[in-house]
Protein backbone atom coordinates (compact mmCIF):
# COMPACT_ATOMS: atom_id res chain seq x y z
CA UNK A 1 0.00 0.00 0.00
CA UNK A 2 1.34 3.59 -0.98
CA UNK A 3 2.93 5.60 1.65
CA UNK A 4 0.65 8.98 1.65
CA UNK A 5 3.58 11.86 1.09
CA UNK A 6 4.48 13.90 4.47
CA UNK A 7 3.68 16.86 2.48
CA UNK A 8 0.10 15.73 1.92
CA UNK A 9 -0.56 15.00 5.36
CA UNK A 10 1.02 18.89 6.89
CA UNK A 11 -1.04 20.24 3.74
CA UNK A 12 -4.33 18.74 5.11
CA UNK A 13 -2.83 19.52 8.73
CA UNK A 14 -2.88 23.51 7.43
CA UNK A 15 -5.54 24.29 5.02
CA UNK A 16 -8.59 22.30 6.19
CA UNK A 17 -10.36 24.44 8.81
CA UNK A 18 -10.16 22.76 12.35
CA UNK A 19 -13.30 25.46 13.67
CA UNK A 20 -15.37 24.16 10.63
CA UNK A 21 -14.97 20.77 11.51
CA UNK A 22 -15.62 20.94 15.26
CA UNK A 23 -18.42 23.22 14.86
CA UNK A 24 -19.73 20.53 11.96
CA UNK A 25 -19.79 17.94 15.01
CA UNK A 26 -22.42 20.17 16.56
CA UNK A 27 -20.34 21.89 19.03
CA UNK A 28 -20.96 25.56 19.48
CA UNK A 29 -18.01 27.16 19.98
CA UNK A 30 -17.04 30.80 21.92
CA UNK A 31 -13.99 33.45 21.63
CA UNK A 32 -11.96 32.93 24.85
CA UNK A 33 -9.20 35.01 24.07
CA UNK A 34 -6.72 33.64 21.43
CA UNK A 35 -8.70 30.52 21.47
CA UNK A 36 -12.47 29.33 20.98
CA UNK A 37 -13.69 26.88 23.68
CA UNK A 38 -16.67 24.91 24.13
CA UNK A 39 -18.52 21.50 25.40
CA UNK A 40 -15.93 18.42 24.49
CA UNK A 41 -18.39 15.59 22.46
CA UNK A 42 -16.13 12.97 23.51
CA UNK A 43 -16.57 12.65 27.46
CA UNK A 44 -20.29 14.45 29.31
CA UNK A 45 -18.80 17.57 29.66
CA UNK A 46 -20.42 19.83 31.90
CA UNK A 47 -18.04 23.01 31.65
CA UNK A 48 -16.69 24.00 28.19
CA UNK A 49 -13.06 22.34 28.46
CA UNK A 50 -12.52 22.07 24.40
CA UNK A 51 -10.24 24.36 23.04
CA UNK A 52 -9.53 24.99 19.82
CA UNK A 53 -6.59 27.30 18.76
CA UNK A 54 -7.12 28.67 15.29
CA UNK A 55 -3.66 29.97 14.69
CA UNK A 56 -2.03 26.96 15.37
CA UNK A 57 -5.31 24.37 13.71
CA UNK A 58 -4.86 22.38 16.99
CA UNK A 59 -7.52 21.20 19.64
CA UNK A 60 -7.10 19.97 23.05
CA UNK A 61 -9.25 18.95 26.06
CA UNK A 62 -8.91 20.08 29.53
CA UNK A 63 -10.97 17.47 30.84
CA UNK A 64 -11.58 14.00 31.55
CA UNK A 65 -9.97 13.44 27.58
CA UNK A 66 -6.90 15.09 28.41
CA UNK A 67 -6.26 14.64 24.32
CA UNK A 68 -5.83 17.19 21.42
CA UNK A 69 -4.29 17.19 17.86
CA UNK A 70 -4.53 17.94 14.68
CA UNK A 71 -7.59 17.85 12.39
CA UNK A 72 -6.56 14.49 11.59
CA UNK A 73 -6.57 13.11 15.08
CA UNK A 74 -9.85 15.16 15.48
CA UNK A 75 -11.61 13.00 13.00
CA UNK A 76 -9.88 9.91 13.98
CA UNK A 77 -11.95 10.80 17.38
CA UNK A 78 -14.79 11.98 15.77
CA UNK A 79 -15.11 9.13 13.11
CA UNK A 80 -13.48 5.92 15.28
CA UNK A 81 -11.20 5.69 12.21
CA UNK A 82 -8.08 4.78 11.73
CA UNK A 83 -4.77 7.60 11.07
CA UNK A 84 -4.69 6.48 7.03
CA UNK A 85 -8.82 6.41 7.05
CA UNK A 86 -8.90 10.16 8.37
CA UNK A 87 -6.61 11.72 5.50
CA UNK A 88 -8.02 9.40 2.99
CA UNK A 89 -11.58 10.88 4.18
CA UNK A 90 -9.93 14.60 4.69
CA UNK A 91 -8.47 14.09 1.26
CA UNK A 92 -11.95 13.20 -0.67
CA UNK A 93 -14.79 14.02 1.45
CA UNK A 94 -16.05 17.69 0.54
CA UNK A 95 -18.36 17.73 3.94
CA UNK A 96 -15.41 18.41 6.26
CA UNK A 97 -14.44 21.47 5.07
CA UNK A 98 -17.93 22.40 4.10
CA UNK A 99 -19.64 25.36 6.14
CA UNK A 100 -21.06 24.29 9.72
CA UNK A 101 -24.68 24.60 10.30
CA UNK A 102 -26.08 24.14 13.73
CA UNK A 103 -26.87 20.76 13.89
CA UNK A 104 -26.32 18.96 17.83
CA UNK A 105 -24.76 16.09 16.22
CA UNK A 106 -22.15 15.47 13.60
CA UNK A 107 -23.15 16.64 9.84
CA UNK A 108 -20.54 15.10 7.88
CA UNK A 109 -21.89 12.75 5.50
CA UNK A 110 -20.06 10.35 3.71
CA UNK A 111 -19.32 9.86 -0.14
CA UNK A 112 -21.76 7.76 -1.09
CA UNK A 113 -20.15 4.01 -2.63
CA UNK A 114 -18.63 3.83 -5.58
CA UNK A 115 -20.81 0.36 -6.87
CA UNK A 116 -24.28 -0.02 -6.89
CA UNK A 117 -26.19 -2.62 -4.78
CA UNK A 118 -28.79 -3.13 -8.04
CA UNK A 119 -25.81 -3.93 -10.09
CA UNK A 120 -25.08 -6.94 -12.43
CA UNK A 121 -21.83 -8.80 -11.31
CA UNK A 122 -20.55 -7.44 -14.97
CA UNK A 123 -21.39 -4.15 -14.05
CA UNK A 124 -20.03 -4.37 -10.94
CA UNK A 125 -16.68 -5.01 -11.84
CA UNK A 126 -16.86 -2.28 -14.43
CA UNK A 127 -17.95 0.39 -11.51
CA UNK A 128 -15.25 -1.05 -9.40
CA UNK A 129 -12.58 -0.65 -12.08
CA UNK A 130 -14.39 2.59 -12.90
CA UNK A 131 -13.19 3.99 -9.23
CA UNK A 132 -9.52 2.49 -9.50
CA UNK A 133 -9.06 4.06 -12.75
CA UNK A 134 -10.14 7.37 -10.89
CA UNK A 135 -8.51 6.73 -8.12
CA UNK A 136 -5.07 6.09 -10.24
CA UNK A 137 -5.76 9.55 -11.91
CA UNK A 138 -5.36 11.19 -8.44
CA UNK A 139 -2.23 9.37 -7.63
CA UNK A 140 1.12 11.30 -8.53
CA UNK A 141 3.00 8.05 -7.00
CA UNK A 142 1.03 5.21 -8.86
CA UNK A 143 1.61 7.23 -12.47
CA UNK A 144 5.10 8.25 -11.50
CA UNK A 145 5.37 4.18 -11.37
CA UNK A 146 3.52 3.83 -14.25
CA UNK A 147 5.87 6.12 -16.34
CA UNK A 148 9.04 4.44 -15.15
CA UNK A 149 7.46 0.95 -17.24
CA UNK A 150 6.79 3.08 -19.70
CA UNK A 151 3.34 3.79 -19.41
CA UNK A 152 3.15 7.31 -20.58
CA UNK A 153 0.41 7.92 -22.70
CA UNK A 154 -3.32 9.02 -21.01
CA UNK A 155 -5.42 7.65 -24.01
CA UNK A 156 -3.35 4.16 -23.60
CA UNK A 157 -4.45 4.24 -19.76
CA UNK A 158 -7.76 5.50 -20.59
CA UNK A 159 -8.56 2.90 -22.87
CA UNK A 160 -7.45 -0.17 -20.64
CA UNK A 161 -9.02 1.57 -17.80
CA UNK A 162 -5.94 1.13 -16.05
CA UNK A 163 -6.85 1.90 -12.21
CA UNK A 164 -4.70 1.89 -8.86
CA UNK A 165 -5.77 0.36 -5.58
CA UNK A 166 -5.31 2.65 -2.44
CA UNK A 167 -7.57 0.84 0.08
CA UNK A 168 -9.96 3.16 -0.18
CA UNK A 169 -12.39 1.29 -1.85
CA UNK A 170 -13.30 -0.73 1.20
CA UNK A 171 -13.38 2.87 3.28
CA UNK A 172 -16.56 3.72 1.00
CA UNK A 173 -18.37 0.45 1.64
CA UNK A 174 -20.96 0.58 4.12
CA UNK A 175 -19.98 -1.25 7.57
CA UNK A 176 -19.62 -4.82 7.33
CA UNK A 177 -22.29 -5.16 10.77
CA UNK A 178 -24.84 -3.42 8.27
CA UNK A 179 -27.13 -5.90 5.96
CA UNK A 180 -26.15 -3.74 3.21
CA UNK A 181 -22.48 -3.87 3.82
CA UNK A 182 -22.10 -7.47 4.58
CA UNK A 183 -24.31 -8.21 0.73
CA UNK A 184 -21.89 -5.97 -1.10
CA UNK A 185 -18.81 -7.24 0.70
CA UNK A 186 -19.54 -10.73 -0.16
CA UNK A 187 -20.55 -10.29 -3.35
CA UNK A 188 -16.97 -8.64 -3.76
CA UNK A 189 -15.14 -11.35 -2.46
CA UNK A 190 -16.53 -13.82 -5.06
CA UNK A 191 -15.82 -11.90 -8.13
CA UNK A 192 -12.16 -11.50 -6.37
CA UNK A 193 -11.74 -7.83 -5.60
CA UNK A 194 -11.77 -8.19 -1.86
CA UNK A 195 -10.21 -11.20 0.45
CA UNK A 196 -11.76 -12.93 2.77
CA UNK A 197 -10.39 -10.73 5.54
CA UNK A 198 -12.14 -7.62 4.23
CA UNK A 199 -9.24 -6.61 2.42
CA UNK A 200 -8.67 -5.42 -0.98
CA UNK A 201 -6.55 -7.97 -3.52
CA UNK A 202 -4.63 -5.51 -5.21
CA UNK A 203 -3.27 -2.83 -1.82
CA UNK A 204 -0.92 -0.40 -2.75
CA UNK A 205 -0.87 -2.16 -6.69
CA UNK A 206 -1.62 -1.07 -10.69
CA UNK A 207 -4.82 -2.58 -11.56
CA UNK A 208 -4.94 -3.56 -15.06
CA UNK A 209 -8.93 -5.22 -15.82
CA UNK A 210 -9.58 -7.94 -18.48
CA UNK A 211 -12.08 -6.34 -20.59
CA UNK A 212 -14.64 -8.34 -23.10
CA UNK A 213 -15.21 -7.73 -26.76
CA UNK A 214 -18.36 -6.19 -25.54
CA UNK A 215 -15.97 -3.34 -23.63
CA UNK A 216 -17.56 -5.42 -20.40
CA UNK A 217 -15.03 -5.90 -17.21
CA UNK A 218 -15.03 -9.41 -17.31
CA UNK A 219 -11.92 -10.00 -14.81
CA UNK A 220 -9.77 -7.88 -12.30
């Protein structure tokens, strides 16, 4: 699985708003000097003991958390998510750096999946190499690799629908506990994109689909 670049990570760490996102969970926060403080949603906070700093993007709690960070370890908190799920959601999730509106609880929604639960097992496959072939697009790493085999033409990867599998295919799945989830997982697993674990085949590889006559995916 790629390495997401340091520089990626402290670019997300500056630019994304750490107010908009707290005040997206539903907290309502106040000017207490330099900083903004308000209730912490991660312990029943009685006395506002959340403080953001907005010159600095950092949060921290007073109280029974006795935590802070970034905006990445916010939304690990916020999300129970992984470090790697929280950039990759930072990265591609418009919502958390949307305006906040008043809502008590969080308003970030989630991109919705990339495959359809209606879908053929042929169309399927074509949706799922539909988001690697996206996903490879937004990878300076996978076509920097791509280039060094010689791979340097767009209509060549266009028309292969070469893709690039970053793990976050599985991150826009619904939750395995869910009905939903569990169908669509399975049904992955048999046409061979995901393991057994859960876990995508081709981590951190160039995907390269078998595609019909027809212009159908027929194999990843």
């Amino acid at each position: 699985m790629a390495r997401i670049p340091d520089s990626e990570i402290e670019r997300l760490k500056s630019e994304v708003s750490l107010e908009r996102l707290v005040e997206g969970h539903g907290v309502k926060l106040e000017r207490h000097g330099a900083d903004l403080r308000g209730l912490c949603p991660f312990h029943d906070d009685r006395e506002p003991s959340l403080v953001v700093t907005p010159a600095k993007n950092l949060w921290h709690c007073l109280g029974a958390c006795q935590t802070g960070g970034t905006v990445i370890d916010w939304v690990m908190r916020a999300q129970g998510v992984s470090f790697r799920h929280a950039v990759e959601l930072l990265r591609t999730d418009a919502a958390f750096t949307a305006v906040p509106t008043q809502a008590k609880h969080s308003t970030v929604v989630k991109l919705p999946p990339p495959v359809d639960r209606e879908a053929g097992d042929a169309q399927l496959l074509s949706q799922v190499a539909h988001f690697y072939h996206e996903t490879l697009k937004g990878e300076p790493e996978a076509l920097a690799y791509l280039q060094k085999r010689g791979l340097t033409d767009a209509e060549v990867i266009g028309r292969f629908q070469l893709g690039y599998a970053n793990r976050t295919l599985g991150y826009r799945l619904s939750a395995s506990n869910r009905a939903a989830g569990a169908e669509m997982r399975g049904r992955l697993q048999k046409l061979g994109v995901l393991r057994d674990s859960g876990h995508e085949h081709f981590n951190g590889s160039p995907v390269i689909p078998i595609v019909s006559p027809a212009g159908e995916v027929a194999q990843m």
